[in-house]
C-alpha atoms as a PDB file:
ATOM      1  CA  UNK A   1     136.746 -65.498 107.127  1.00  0.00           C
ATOM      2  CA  UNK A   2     139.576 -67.454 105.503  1.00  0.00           C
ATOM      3  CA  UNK A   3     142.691 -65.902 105.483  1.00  0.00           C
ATOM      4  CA  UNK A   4     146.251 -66.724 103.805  1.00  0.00           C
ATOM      5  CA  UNK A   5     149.228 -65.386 104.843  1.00  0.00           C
ATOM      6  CA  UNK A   6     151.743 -65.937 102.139  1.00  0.00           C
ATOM      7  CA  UNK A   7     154.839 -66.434 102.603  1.00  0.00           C
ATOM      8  CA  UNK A   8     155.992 -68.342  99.341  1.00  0.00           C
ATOM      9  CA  UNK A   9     158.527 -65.963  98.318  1.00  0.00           C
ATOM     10  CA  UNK A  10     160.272 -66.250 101.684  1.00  0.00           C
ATOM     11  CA  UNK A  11     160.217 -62.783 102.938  1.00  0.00           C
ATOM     12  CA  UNK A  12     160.403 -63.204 107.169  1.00  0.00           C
ATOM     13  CA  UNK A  13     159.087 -66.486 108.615  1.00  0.00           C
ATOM     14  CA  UNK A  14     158.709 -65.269 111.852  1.00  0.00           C
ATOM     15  CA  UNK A  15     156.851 -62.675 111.005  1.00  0.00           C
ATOM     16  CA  UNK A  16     154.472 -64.457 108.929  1.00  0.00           C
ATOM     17  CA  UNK A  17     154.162 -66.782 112.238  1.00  0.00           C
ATOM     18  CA  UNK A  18     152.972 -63.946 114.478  1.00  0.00           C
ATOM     19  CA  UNK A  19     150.611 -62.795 112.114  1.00  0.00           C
ATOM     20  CA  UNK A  20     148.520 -66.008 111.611  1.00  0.00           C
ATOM     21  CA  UNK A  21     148.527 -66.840 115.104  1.00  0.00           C
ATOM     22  CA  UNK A  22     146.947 -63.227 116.540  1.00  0.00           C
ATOM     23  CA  UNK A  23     144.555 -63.714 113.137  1.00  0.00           C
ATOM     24  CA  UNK A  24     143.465 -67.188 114.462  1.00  0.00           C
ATOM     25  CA  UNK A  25     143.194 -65.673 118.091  1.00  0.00           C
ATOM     26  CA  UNK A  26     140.907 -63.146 116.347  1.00  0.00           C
ATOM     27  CA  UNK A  27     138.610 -65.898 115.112  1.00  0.00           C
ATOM     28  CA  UNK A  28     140.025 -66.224 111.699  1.00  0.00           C
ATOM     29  CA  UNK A  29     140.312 -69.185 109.370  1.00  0.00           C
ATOM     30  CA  UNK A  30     144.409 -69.068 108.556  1.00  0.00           C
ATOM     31  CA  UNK A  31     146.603 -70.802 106.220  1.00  0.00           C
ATOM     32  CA  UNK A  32     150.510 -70.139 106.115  1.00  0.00           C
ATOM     33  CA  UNK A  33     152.334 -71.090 102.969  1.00  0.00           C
ATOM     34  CA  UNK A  34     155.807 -71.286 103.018  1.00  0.00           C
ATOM     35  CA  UNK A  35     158.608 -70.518 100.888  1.00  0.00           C
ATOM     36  CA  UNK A  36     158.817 -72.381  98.059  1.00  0.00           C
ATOM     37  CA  UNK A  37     162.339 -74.283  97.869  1.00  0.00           C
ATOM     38  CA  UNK A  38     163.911 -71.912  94.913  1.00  0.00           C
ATOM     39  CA  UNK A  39     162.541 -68.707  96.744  1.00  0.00           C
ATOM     40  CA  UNK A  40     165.415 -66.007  97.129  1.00  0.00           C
ATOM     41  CA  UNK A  41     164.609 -62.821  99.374  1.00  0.00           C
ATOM     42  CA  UNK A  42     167.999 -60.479  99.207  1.00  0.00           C
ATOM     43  CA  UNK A  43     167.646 -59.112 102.347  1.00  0.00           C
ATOM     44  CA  UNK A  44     170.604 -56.600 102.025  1.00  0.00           C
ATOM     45  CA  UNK A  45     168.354 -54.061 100.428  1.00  0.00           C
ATOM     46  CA  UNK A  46     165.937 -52.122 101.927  1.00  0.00           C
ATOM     47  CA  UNK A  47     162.308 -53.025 101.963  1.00  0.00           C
ATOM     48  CA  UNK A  48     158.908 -51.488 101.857  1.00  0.00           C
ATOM     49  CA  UNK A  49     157.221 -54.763 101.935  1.00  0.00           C
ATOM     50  CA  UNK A  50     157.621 -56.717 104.780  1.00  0.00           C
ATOM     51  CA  UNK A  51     158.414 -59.802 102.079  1.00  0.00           C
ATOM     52  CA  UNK A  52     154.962 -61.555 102.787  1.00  0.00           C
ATOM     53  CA  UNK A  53     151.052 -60.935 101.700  1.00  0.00           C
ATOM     54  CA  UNK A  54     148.047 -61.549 103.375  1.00  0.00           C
ATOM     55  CA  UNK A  55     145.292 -63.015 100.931  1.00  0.00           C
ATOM     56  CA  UNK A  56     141.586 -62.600 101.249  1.00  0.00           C
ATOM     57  CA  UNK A  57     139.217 -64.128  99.802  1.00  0.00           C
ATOM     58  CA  UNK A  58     135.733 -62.013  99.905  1.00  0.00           C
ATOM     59  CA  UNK A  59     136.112 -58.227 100.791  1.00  0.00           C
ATOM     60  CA  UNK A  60     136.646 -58.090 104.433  1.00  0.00           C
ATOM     61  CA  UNK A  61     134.286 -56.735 106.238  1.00  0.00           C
ATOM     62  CA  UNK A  62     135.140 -52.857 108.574  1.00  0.00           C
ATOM     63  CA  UNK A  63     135.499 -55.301 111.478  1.00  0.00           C
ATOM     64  CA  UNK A  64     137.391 -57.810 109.743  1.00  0.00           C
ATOM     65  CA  UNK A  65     139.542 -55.538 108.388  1.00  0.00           C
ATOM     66  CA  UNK A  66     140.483 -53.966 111.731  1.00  0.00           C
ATOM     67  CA  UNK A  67     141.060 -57.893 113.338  1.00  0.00           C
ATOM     68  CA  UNK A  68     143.581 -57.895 110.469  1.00  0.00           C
ATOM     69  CA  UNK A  69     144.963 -54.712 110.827  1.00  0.00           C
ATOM     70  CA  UNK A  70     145.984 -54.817 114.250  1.00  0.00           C
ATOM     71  CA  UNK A  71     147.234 -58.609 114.226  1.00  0.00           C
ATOM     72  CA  UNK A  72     149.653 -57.125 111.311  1.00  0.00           C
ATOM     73  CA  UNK A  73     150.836 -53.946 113.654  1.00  0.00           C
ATOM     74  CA  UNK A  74     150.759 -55.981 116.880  1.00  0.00           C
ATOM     75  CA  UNK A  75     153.493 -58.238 115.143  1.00  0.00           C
ATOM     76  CA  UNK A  76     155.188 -55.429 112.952  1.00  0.00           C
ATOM     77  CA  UNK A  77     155.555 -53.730 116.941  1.00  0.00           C
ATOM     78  CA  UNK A  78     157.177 -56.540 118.664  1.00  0.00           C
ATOM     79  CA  UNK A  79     159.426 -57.734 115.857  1.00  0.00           C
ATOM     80  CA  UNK A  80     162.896 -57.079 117.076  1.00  0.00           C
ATOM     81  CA  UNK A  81     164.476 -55.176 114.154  1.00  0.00           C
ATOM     82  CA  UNK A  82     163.704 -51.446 113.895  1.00  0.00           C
ATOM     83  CA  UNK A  83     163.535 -52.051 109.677  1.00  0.00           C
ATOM     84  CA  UNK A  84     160.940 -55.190 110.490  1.00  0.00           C
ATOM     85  CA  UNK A  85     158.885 -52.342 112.242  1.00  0.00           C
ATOM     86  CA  UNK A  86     158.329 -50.012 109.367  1.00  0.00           C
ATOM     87  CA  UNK A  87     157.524 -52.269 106.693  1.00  0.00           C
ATOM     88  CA  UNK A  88     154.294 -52.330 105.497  1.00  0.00           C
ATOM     89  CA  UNK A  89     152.006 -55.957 104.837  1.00  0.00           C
ATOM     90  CA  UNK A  90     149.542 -55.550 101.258  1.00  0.00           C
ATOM     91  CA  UNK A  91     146.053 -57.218 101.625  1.00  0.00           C
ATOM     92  CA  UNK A  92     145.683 -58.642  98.453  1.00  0.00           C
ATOM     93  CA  UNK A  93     142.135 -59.293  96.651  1.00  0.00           C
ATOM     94  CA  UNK A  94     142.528 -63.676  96.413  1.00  0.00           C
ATOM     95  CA  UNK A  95     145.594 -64.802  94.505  1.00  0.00           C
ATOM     96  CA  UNK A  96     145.686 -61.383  92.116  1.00  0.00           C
ATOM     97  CA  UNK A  97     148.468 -58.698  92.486  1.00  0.00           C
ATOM     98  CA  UNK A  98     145.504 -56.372  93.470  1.00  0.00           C
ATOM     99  CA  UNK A  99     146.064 -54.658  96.893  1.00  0.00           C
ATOM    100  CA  UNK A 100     142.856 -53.607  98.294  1.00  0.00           C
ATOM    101  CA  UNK A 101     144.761 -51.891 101.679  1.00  0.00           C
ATOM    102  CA  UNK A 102     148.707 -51.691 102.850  1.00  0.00           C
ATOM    103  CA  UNK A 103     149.012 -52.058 106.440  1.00  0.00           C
ATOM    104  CA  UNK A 104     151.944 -50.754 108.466  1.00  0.00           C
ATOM    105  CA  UNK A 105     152.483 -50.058 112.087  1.00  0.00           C
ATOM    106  CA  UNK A 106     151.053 -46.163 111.936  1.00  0.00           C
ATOM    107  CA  UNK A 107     147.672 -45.819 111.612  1.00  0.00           C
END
C-alpha cells in the first residue's frame, strides 16, 4: 500500500518522521513531504490536529488500517509533549480534504 504522510504545511517534523518509519517497518510503501518553504504553523494555539495528514490512496484494507493506526499512536505515545499526545492524525481519501478515519492515541 502506498502511503503519504504529509507534512507540507509544516505541522511537527518529528512526528511525521516516526510515523513513516513504524509505517515502512509495517511493510508500507511511504513518502514524506515536507513543508513547503512559505508554510507557517502558529504553534501558540492549541491543536486538534497534530499539523500533518496521512494520504491513502485506495481504501485501506481492516488490516491496513490497523498497521496505520497503531504506527500513528505508537508515535503520538512516545512524543515528548503531553499536547503532541492528544492530537489526533486524519486519514485522508488521496489528495481530497475527505477524512475517511481520525486517529488519536485512545482507541
Amino acid at each position: 500500500m502506498r502511503i503519504v504522510v504529509d507534512n507540507s504545511a509544516g505541522g511537527d517534523a518529528a512526528l511525521a518522521a516516526d510515523v513513516a518509519r513504524a509505517l515502512e517497518a509495517g511493510g508500507m510503501e511511504v513518502e514524506v513531504r515536507s513543508p513547503r518553504p512559505a508554510a507557517v504553523f502558529d504553534t501558540s494555539i492549541h491543536l486538534i490536529s497534530a499539523g500533518f495528514v496521512i494520504r491513502v490512496f485506495d481504501r485501506p484494507q481492516p488490516h491496513e488500517m490497523r498497521t496505520i493506526g497503531e504506527a500513528i499512536r505508537t508515535a503520538l505515545r512516545h512524543h515528548p509533549s503531553l499536547r503532541r499526545q492528544t492530537r489526533s492524525v486524519p486519514v485522508h481519501l488521496s489528495e481530497t480534504a475527505r477524512v475517511l478515519e481520525w486517529i488519536d492515541v485512545v482507541e
